[in-house]
Protein backbone atom coordinates (compact mmCIF):
# COMPACT_ATOMS: atom_id res chain seq x y z
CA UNK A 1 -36.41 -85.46 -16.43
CA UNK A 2 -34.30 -88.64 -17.35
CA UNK A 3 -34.36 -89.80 -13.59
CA UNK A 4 -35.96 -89.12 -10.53
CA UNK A 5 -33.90 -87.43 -8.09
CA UNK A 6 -35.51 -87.97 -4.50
CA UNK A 7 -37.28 -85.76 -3.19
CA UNK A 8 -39.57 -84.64 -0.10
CA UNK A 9 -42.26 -82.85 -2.15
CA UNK A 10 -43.82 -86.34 -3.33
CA UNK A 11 -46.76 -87.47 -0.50
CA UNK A 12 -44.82 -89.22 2.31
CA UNK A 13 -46.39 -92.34 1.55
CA UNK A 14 -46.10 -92.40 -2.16
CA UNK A 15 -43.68 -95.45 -2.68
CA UNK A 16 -42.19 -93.71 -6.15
CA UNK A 17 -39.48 -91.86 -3.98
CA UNK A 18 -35.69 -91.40 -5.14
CA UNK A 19 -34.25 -92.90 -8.27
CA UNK A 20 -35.48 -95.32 -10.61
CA UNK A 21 -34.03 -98.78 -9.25
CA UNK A 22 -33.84 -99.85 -12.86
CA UNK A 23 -32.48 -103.41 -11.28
CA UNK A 24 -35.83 -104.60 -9.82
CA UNK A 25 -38.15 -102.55 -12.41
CA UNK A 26 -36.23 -104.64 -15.32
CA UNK A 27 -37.07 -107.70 -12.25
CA UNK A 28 -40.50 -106.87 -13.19
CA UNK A 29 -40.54 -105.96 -16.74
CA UNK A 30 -37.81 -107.56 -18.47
CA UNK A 31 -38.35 -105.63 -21.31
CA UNK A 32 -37.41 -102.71 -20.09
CA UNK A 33 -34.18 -103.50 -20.87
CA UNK A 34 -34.57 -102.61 -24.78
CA UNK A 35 -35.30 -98.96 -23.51
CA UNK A 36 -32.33 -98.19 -21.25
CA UNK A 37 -29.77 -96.20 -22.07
CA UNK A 38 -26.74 -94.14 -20.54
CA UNK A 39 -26.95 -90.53 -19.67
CA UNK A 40 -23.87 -88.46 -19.67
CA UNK A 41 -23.28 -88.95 -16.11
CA UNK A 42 -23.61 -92.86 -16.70
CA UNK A 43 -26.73 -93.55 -15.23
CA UNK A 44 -28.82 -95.91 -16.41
CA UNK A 45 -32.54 -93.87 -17.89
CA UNK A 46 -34.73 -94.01 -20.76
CA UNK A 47 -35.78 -91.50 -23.49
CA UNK A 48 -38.75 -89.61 -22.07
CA UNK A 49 -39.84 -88.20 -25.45
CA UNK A 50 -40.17 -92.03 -26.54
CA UNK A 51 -43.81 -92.93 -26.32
CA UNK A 52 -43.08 -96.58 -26.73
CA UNK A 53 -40.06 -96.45 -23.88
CA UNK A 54 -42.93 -94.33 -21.39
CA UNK A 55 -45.66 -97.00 -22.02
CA UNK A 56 -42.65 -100.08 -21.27
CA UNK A 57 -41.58 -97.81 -17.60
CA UNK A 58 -45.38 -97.59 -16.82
CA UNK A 59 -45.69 -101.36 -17.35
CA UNK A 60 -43.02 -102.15 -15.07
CA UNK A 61 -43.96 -99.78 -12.59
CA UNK A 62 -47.41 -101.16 -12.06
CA UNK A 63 -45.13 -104.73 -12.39
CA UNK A 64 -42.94 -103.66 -9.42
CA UNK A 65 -45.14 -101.78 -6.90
CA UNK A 66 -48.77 -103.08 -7.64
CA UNK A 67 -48.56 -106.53 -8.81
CA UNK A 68 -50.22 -105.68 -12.51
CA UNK A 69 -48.38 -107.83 -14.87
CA UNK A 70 -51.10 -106.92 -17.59
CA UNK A 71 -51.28 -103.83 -18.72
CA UNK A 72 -51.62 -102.47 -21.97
CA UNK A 73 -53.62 -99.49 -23.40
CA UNK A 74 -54.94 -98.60 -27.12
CA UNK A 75 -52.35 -96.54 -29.09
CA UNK A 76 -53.28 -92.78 -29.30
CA UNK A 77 -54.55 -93.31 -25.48
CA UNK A 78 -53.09 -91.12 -22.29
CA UNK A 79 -50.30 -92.77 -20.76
CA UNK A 80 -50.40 -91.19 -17.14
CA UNK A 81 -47.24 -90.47 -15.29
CA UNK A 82 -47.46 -92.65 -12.20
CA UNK A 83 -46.24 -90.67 -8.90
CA UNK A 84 -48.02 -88.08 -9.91
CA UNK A 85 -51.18 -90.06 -9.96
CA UNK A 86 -50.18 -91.60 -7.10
CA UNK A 87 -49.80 -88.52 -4.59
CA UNK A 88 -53.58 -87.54 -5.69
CA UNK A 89 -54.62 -90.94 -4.36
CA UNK A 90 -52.92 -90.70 -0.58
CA UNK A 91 -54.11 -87.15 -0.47
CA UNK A 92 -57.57 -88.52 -0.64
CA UNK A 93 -56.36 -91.22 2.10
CA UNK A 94 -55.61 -88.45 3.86
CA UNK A 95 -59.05 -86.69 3.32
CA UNK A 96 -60.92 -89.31 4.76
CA UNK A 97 -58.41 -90.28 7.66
CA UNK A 98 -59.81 -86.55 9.15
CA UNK A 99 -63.30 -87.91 9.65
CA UNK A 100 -61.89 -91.29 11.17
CA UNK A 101 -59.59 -90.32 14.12
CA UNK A 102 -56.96 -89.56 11.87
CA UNK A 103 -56.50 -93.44 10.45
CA UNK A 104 -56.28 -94.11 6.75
CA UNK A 105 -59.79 -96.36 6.04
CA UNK A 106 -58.79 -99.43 4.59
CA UNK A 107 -60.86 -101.76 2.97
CA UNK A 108 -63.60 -102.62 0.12
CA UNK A 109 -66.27 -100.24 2.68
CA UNK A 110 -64.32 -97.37 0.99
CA UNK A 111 -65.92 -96.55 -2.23
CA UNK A 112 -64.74 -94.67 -4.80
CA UNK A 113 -65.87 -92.77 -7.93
CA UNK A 114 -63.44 -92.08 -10.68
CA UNK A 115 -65.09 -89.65 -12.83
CA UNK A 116 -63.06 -90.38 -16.49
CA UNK A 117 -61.02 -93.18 -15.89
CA UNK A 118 -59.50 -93.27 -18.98
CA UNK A 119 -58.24 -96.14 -20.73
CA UNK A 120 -55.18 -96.54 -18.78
CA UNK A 121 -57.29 -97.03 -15.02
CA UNK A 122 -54.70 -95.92 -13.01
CA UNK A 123 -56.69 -94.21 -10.23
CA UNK A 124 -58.26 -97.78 -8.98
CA UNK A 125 -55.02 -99.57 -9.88
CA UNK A 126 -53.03 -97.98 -7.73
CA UNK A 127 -56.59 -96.69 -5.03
CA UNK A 128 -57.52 -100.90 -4.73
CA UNK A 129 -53.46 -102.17 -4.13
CA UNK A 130 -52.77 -99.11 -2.26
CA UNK A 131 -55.54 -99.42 0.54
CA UNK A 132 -57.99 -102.09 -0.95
CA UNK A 133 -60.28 -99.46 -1.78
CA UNK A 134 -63.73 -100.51 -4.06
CA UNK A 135 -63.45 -98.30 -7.25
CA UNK A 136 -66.05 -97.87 -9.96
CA UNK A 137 -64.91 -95.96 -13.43
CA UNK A 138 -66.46 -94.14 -15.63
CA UNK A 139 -65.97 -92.53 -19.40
CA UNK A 140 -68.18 -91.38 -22.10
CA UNK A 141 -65.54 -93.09 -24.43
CA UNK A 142 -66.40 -96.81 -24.97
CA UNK A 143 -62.90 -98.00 -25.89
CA UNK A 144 -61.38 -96.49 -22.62
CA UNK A 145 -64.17 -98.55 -20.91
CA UNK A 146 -63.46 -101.39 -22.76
CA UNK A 147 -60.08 -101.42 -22.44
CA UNK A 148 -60.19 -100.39 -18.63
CA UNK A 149 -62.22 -103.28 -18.29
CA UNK A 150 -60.19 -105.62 -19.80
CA UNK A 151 -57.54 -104.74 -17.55
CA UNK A 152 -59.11 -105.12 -14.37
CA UNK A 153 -60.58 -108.57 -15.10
CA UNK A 154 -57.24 -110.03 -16.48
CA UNK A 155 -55.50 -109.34 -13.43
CA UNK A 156 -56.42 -111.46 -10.64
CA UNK A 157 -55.40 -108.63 -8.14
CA UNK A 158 -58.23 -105.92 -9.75
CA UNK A 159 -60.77 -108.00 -10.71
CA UNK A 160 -62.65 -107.98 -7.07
CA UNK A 161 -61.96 -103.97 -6.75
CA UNK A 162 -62.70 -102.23 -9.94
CA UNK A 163 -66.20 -102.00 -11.91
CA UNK A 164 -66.53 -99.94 -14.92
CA UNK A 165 -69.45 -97.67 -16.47
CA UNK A 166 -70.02 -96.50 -19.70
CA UNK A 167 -71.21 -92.66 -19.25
CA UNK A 168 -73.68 -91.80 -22.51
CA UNK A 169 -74.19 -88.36 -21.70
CA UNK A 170 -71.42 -85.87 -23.00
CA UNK A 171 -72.99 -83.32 -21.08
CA UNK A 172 -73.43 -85.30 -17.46
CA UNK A 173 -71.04 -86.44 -14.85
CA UNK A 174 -72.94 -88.05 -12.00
CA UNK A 175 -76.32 -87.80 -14.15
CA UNK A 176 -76.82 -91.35 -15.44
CA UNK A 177 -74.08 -92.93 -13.45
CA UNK A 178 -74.97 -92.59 -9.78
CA UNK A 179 -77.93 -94.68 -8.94
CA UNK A 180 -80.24 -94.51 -5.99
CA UNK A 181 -78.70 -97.19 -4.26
CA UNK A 182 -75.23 -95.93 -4.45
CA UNK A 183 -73.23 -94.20 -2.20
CA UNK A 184 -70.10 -93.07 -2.46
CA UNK A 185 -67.46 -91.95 -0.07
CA UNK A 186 -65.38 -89.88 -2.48
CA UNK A 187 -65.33 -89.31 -6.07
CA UNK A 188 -62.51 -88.14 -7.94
CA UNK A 189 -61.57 -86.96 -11.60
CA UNK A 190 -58.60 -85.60 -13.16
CA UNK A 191 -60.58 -83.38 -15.72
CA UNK A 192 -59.83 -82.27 -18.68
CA UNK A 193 -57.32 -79.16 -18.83
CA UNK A 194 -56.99 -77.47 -22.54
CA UNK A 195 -59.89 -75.61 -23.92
CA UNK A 196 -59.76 -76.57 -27.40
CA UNK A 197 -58.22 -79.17 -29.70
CA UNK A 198 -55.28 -76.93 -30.93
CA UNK A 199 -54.86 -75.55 -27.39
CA UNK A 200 -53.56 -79.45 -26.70
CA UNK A 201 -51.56 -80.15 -29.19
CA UNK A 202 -49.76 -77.25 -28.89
CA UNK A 203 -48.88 -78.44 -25.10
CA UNK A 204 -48.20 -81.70 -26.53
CA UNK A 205 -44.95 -80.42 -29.17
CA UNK A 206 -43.67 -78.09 -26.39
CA UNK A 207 -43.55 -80.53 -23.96
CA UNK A 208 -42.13 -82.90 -26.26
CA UNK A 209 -39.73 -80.25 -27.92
CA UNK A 210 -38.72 -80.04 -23.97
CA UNK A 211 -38.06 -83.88 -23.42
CA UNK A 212 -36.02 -84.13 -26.62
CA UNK A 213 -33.72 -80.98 -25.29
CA UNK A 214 -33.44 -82.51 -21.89
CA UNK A 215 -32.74 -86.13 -23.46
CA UNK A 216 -29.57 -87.04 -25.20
CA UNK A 217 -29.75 -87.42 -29.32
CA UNK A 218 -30.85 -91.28 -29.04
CA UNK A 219 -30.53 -93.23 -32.47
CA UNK A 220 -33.39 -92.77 -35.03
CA UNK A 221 -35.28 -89.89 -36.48
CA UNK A 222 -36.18 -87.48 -33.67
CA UNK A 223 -39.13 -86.10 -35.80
CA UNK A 224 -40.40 -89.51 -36.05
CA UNK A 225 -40.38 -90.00 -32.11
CA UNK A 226 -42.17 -86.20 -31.82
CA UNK A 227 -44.84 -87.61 -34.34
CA UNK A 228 -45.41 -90.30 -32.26
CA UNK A 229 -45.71 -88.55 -28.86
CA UNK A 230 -48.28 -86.74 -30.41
CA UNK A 231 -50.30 -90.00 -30.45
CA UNK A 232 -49.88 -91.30 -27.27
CA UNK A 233 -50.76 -87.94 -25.71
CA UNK A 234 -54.27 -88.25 -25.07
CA UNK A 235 -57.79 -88.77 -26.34
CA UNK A 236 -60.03 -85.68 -27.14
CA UNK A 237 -62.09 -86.08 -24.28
CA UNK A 238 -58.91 -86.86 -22.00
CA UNK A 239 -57.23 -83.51 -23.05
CA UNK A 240 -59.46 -81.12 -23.46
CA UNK A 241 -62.91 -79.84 -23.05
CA UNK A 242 -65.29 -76.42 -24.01
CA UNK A 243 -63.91 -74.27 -21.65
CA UNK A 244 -60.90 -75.60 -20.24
CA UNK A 245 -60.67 -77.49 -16.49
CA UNK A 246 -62.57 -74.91 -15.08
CA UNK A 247 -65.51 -75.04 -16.94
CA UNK A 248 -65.80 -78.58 -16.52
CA UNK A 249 -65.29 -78.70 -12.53
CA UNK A 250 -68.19 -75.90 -12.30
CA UNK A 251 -70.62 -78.56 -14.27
CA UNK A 252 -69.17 -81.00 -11.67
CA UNK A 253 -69.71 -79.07 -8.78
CA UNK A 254 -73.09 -78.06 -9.41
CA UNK A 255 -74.13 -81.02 -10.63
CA UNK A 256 -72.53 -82.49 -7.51
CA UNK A 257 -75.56 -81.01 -5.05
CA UNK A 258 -78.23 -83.57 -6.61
CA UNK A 259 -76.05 -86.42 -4.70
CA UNK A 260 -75.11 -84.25 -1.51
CA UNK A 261 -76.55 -87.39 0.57
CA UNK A 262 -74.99 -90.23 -1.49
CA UNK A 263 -71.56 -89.39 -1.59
CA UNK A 264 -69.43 -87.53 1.68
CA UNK A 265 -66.71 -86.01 -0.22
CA UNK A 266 -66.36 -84.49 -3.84
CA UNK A 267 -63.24 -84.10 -5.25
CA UNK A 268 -61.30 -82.74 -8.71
CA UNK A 269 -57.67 -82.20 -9.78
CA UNK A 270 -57.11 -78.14 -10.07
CA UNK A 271 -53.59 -77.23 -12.27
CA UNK A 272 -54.22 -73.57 -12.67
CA UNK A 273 -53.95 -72.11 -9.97
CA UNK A 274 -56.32 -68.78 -10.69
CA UNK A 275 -59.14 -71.61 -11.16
CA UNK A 276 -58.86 -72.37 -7.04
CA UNK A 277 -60.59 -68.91 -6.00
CA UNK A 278 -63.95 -69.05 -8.37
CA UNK A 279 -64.56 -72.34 -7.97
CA UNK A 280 -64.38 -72.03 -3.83
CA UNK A 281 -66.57 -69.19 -4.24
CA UNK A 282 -69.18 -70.98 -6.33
CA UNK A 283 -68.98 -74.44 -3.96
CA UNK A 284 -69.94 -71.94 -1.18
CA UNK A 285 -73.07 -70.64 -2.79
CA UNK A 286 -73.82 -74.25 -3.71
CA UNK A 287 -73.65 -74.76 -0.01
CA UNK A 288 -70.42 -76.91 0.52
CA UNK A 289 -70.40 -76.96 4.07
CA UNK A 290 -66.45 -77.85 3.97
CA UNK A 291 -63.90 -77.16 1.01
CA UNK A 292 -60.51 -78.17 1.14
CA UNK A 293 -57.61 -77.50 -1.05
CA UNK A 294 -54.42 -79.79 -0.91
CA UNK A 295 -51.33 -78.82 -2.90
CA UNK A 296 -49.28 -81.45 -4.46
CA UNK A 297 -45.72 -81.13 -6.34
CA UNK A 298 -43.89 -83.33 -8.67
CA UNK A 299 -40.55 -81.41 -9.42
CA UNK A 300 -41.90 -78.24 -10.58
CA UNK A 301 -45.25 -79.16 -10.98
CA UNK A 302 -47.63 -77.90 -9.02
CA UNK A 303 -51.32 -79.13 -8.78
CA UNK A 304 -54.11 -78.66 -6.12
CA UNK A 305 -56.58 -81.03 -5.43
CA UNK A 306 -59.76 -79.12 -4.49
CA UNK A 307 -62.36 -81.20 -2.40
CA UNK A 308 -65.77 -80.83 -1.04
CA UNK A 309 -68.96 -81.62 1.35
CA UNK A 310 -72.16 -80.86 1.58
CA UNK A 311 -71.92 -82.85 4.97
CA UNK A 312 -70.49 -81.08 8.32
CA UNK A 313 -68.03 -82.75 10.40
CA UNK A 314 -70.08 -84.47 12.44
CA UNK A 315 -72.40 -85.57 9.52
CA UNK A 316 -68.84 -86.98 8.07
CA UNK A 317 -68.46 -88.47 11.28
CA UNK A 318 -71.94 -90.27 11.45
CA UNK A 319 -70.98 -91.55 7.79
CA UNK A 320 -67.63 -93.18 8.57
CA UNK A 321 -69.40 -95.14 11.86
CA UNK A 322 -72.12 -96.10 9.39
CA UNK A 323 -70.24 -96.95 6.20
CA UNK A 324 -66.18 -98.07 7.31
CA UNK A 325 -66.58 -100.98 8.63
């Protein structure tokens, strides 16, 4: 997709409606302007199958709407596509507005769990500007906590929202990470989707075979811009996992019971749909007391974000009178 077109099936609050305004992004990000080109209607865009012109939009981006003017992550490392990231964040908003009258909570009293931040951090970047939420992130890989970090603290709007952990435990989530003096009032995680190594980078050329079809020929080698999307596509443990998404979300969710009473709401990204039915099955055995399932496009992408409690309503109710302050 060279440029947005606006549309209505973004969250109503998600400010990445409409077009690119290249004007005030290049405002932002002045070097932005190395990446834009003309596409045969005339309209200023950029090369989507760059990796190098992605990582320069996403800078500006966070520039123009968030107020991070440093932001940088290891090469090789997942660079996220914003709105989409952003919708799963107001859906939560709008998760925990139901147990508060129907008002978005505001605030550092709302604390967040990002289950695999990743490198990048763009959950609590956009979670902390968006409603001043407190996030902590986790990842079993150092240099993503490193680097996530590093972020945060060298940007004067993050540093007082965002914490980092290191998880050591390839085969825990909360395990090792939630400590008894923790709570939580929603975690959130954007698992891993393929199943195997070769599963992902098989996604990764089509997807990139896609862009380049969809892009005009831009100057250069277009083999050597496929090689290189290949790298900025993701980490192993950002792409893919024993099992696929689903397997993961089932360790999640059953791992999710030891911390009923610490956190109110559990949540996980879903993109196949056939995944939705099992896991609301097993949540219901594990004795979820309330499962919801939001949908969520981006164009024609469709994901689901699947959320649970162990708490009933008025439990959830008790919480936010206890907790939002």
């Amino acid at each position: 997709m060279p440029q947005m077109s606006k549309s209505p099936l973004l969250h109503p609050r998600n400010p990445h409606q409409g077009r690119y305004d290249f004007g005030k992004l290049i405002k932002a990000c002045p070097e932005l302007t190395n990446f834009l080109k003309a596409n045969p209607a005339g309209d200023n865009t950029i090369d989507f199958s760059d990796p190098k012109a992605v990582m320069c939009l996403n800078k500006a981006l966070l520039a123009h709407f968030y107020q991070v003017k440093n932001w940088q992550i290891p090469e090789g490392y997942l660079c996220p596509p914003i709105p989409g990231r952003a919708d799963y964040i107001h859906n939560l908003a709008d998760l925990l507005a139901k147990g508060h009258q129907n008002k978005v909570p505001t605030g550092k009293s709302i604390k967040v769990l990002d289950i695999g931040t990743g490198a990048n951090c763009i959950y609590p970047i956009i979670g902390s500007q968006s409603y001043g939420w407190q996030f902590t992130g986790t990842d079993i890989d150092p240099v993503s906590v490193k680097t996530a970090r590093a972020i945060a603290q060298s940007n004067t709007k993050l540093k007082n929202h965002i914490q980092l952990r290191q998880q050591h435990d390839s085969t825990a989530i909360f395990n090792g990470i939630v400590t008894s003096e923790d709570r939580f009032d929603v975690t959130m995680c954007n698992p891993p989707f393929h199943a195997s190594l070769a599963e992902a980078l098989a996604s990764n050329q089509r997807k990139t075979k896609n862009l380049s079809k969809k892009n005009f020929k831009a100057k250069g080698t277009p083999s050597n811009r496929q090689k290189e999307s290949l790298n900025f596509g993701g980490q192993m443990a950002e792409l893919y996992c024993e099992g696929g998404e689903i397997a993961f979300i089932k360790r999640m969710a059953k791992e999710s019971v030891k911390f009923a009473e610490q956190v109110c709401w559990f949540s996980s990204l879903v993109s196949r749909n056939e995944n939705v039915r099992p896991l609301k099955i097993l949540l219901g055995k594990l004795g979820a007391k309330n499962i919801e399932v939001m949908e969520m496009r981006q164009g024609q992408k469709i994901s689901r974000m699947l959320a649970w409690s162990f708490m009933n309503a008025q439990g959830r109710c008790l919480w936010a009178e206890n907790y939002w302050k």
